[in-house]
N, C-alpha and C. Protein backbone atom coordinates (compact mmCIF):
# COMPACT_ATOMS: atom_id res chain seq x y z
N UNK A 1 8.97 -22.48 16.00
CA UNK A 1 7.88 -22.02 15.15
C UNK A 1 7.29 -20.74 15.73
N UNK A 2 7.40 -19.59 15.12
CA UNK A 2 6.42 -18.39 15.21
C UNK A 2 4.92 -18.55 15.53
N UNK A 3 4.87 -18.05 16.53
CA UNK A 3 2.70 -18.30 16.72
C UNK A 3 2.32 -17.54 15.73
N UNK A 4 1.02 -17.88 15.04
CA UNK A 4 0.58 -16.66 14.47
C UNK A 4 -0.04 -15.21 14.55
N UNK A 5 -0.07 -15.30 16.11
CA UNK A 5 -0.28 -13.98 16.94
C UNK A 5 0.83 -13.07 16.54
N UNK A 6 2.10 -13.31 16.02
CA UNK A 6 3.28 -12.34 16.19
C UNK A 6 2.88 -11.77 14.34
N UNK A 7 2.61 -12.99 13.64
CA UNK A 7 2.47 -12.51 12.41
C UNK A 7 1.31 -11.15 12.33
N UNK A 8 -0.06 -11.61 13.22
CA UNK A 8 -0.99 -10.61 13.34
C UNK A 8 -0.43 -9.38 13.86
N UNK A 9 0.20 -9.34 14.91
CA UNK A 9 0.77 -8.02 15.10
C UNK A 9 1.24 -7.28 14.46
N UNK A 10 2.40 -7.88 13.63
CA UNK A 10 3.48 -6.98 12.60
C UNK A 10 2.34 -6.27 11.86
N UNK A 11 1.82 -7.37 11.44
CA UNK A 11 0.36 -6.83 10.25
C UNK A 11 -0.32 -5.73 11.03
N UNK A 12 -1.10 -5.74 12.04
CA UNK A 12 -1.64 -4.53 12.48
C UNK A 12 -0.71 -3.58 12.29
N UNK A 13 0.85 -3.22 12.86
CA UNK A 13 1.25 -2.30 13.19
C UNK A 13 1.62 -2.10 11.65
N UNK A 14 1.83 -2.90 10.85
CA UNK A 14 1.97 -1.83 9.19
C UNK A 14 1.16 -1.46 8.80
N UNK A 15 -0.50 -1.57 8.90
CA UNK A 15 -1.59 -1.48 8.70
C UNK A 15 -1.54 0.02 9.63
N UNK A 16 -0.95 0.36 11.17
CA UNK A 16 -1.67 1.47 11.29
C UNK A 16 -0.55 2.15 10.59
N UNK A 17 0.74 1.97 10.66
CA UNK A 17 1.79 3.11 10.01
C UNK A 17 0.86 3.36 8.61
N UNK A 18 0.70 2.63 7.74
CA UNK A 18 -0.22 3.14 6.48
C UNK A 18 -0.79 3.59 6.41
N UNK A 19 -2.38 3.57 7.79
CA UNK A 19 -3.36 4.57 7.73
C UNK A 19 -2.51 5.61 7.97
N UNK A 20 -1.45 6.00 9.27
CA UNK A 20 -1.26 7.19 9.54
C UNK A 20 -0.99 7.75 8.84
N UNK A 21 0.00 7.14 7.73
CA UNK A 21 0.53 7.99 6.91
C UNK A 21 -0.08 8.59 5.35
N UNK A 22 -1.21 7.74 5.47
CA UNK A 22 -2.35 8.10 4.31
C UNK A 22 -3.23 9.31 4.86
N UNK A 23 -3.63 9.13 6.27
CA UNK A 23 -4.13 10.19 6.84
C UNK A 23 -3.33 11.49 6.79
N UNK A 24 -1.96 11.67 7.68
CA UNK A 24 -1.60 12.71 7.87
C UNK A 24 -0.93 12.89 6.78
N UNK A 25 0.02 12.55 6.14
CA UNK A 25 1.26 13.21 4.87
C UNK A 25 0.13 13.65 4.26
N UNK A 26 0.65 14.63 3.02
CA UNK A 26 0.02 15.68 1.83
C UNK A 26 1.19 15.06 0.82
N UNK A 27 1.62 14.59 0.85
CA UNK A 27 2.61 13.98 -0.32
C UNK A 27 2.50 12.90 -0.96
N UNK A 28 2.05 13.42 -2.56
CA UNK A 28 1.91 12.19 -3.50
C UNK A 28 1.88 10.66 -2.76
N UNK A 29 3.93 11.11 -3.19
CA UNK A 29 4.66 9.86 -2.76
C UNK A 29 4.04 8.76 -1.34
N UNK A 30 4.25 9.88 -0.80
CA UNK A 30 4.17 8.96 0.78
C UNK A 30 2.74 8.16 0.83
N UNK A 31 1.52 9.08 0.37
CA UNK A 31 0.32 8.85 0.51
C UNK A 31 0.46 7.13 -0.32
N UNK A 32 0.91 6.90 -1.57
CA UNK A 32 1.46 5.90 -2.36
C UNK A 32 2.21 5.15 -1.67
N UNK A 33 3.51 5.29 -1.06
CA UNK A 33 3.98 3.88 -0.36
C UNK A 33 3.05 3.88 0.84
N UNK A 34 2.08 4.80 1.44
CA UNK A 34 1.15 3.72 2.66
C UNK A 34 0.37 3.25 2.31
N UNK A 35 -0.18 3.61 0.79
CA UNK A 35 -0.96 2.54 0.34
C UNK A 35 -0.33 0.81 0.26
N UNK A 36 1.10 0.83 -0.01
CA UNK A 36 1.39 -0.63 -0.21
C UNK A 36 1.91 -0.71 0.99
N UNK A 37 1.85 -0.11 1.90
CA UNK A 37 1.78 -0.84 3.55
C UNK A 37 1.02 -1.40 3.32
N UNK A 38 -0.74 -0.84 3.53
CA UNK A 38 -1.65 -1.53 4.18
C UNK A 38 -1.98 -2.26 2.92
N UNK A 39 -1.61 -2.35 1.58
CA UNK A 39 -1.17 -3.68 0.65
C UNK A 39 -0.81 -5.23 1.42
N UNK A 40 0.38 -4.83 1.79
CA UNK A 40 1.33 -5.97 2.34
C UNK A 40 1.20 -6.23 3.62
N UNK A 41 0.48 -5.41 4.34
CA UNK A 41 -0.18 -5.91 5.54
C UNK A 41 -1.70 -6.96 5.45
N UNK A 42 -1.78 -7.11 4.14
CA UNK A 42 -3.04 -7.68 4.00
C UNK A 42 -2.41 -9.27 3.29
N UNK A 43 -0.93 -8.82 2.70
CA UNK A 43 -0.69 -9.60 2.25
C UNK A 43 0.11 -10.49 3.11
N UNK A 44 0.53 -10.10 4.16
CA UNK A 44 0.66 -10.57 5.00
C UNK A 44 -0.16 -11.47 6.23
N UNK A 45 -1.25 -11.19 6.42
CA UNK A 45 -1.92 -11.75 7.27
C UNK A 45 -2.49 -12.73 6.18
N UNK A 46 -3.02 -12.83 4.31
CA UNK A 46 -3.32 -13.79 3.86
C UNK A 46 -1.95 -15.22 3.81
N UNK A 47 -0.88 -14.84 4.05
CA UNK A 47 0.78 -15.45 4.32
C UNK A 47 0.45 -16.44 5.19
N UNK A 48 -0.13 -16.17 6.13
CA UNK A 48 0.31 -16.17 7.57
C UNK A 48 -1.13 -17.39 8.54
N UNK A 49 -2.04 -16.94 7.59
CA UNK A 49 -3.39 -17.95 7.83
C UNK A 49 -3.14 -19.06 6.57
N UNK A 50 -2.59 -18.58 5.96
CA UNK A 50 -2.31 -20.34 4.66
C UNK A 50 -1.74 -21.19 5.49
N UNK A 51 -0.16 -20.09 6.02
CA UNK A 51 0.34 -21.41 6.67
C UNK A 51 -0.19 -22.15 7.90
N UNK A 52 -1.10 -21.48 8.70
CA UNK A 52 -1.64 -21.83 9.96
C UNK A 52 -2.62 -22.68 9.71
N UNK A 53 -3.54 -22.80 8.23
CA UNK A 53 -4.68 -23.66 7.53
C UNK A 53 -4.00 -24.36 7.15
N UNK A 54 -2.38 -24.49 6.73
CA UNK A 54 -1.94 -25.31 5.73
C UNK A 54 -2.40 -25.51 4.15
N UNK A 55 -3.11 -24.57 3.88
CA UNK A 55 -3.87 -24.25 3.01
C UNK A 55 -3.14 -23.04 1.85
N UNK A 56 -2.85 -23.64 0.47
CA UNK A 56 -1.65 -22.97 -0.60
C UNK A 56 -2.76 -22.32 -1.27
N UNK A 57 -4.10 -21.50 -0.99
CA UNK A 57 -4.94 -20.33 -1.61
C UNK A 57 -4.58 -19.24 -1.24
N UNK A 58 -4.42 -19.10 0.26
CA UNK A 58 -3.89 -17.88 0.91
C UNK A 58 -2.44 -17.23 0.31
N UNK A 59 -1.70 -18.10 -0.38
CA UNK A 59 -0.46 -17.77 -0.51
C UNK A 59 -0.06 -17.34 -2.26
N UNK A 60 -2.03 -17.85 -3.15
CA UNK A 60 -1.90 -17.50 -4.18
C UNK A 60 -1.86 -16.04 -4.49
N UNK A 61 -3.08 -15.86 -3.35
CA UNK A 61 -3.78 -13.74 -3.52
C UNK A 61 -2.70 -12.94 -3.18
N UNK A 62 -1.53 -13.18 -2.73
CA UNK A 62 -0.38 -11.98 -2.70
C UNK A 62 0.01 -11.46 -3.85
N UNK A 63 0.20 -12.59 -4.98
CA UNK A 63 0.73 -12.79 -5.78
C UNK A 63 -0.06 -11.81 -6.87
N UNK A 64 -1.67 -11.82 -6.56
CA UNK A 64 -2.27 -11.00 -7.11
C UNK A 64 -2.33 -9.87 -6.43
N UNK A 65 -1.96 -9.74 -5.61
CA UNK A 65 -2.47 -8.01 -4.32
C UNK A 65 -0.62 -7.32 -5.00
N UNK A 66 -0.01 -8.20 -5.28
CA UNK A 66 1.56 -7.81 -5.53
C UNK A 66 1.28 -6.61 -7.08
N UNK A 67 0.87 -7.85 -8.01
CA UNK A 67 0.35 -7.41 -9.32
C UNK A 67 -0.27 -5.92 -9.07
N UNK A 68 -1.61 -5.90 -8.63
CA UNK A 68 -2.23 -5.15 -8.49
C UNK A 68 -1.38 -3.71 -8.08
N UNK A 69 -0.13 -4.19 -6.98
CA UNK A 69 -0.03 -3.18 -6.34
C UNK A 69 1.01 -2.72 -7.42
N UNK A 70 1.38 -3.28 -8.09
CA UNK A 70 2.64 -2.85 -9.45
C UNK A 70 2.13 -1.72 -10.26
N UNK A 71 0.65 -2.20 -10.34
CA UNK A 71 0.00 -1.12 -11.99
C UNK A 71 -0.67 -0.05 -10.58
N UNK A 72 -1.15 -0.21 -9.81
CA UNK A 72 -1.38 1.16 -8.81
C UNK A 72 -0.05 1.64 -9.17
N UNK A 73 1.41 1.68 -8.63
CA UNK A 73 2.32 2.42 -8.60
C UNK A 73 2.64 2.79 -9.86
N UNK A 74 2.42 1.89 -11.20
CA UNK A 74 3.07 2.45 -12.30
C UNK A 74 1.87 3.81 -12.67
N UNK A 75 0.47 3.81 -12.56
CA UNK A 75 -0.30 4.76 -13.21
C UNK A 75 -0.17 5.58 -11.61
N UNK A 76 0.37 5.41 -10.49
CA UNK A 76 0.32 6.61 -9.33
C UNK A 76 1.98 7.88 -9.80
N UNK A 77 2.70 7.17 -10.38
CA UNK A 77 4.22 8.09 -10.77
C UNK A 77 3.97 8.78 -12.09
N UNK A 78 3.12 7.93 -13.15
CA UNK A 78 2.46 8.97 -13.82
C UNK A 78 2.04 9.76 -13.68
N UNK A 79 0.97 10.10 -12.82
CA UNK A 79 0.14 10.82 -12.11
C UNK A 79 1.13 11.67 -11.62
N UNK A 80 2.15 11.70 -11.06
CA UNK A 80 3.44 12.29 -10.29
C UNK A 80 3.74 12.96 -10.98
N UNK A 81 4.22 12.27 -12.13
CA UNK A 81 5.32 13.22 -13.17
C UNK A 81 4.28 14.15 -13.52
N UNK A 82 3.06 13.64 -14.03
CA UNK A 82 2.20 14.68 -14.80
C UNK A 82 2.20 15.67 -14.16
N UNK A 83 1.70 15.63 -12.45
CA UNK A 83 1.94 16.76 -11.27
C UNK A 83 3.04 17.69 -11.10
N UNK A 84 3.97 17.10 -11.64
CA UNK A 84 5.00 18.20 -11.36
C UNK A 84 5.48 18.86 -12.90
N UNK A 85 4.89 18.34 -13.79
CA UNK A 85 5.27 18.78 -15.14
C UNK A 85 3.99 20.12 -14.92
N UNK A 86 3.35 20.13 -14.30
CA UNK A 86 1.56 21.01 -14.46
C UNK A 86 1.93 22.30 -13.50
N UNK A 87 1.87 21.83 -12.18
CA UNK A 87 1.86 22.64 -10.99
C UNK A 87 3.00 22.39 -10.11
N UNK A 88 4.27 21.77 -10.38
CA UNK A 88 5.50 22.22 -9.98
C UNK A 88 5.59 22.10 -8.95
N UNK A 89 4.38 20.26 -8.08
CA UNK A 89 4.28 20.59 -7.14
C UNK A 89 3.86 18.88 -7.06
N UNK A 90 4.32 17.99 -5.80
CA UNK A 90 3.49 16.83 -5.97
C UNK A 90 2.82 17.29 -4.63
N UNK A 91 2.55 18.09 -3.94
CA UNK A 91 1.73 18.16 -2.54
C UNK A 91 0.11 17.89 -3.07
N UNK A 92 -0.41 17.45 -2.07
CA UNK A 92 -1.97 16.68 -2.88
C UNK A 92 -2.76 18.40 -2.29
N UNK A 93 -2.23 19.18 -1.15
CA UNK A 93 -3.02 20.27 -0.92
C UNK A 93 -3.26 21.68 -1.91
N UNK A 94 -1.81 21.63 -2.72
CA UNK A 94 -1.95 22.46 -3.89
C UNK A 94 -2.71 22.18 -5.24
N UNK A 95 -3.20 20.71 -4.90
CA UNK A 95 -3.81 20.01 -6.21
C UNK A 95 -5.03 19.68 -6.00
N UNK A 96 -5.79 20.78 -6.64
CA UNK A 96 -7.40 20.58 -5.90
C UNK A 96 -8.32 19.96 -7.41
N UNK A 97 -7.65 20.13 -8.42
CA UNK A 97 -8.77 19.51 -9.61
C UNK A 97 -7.29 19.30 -10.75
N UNK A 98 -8.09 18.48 -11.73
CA UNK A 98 -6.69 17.81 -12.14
C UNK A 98 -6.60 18.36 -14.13
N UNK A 99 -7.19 19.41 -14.11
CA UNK A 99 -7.54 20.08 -14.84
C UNK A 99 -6.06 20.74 -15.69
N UNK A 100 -5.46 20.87 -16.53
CA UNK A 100 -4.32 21.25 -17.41
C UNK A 100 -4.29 22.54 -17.74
């Protein structure tokens, strides 16, 4: 059996790759998949305390953080395409107002 200390770890360390990469990248994209890092790092540590409570609530909210994270990505590639159909550009530094 896995302690749940190892589960907490993984989770921190996708949690910081996400900040970093929300912090430092300028790219749409990237800024978007570290958002569903630190998604699934959350969804992970709710995983990970169900099973340690034995408790099947923790294991419902992924299911919704999953959802959630589906319609973020479907209206974030919109947002994409629209970006590169406009300013020929998905860098978030060339995109200062979202103006047509």
């Amino acid at each position: 059996m896995i302690p749940l200390s190892w589960y907490l770890l993984v989770s921190v360390l996708m949690l910081a790759c996400g900040l970093v990469g929300l912090l430092v990248r300028r790219n749409f994209i990237t800024v978007l998949m570290s958002v569903e890092l630190i998604l699934n790092a959350a969804n992970l540590n709710f995983v990970a305390f169900a099973r340690q409570l034995g408790d099947l609530t923790g294991q419902v909210f992924p299911v919704f953080v999953i959802t959630i994270a589906a319609a973020e990505a479907a209206i974030g590639l919109g947002i994409i395409v629209q970006l590169s159909r406009l300013k020929s550009t998905v860098a978030l530094d060339a995109v200062s107002e979202m103006r047509g």
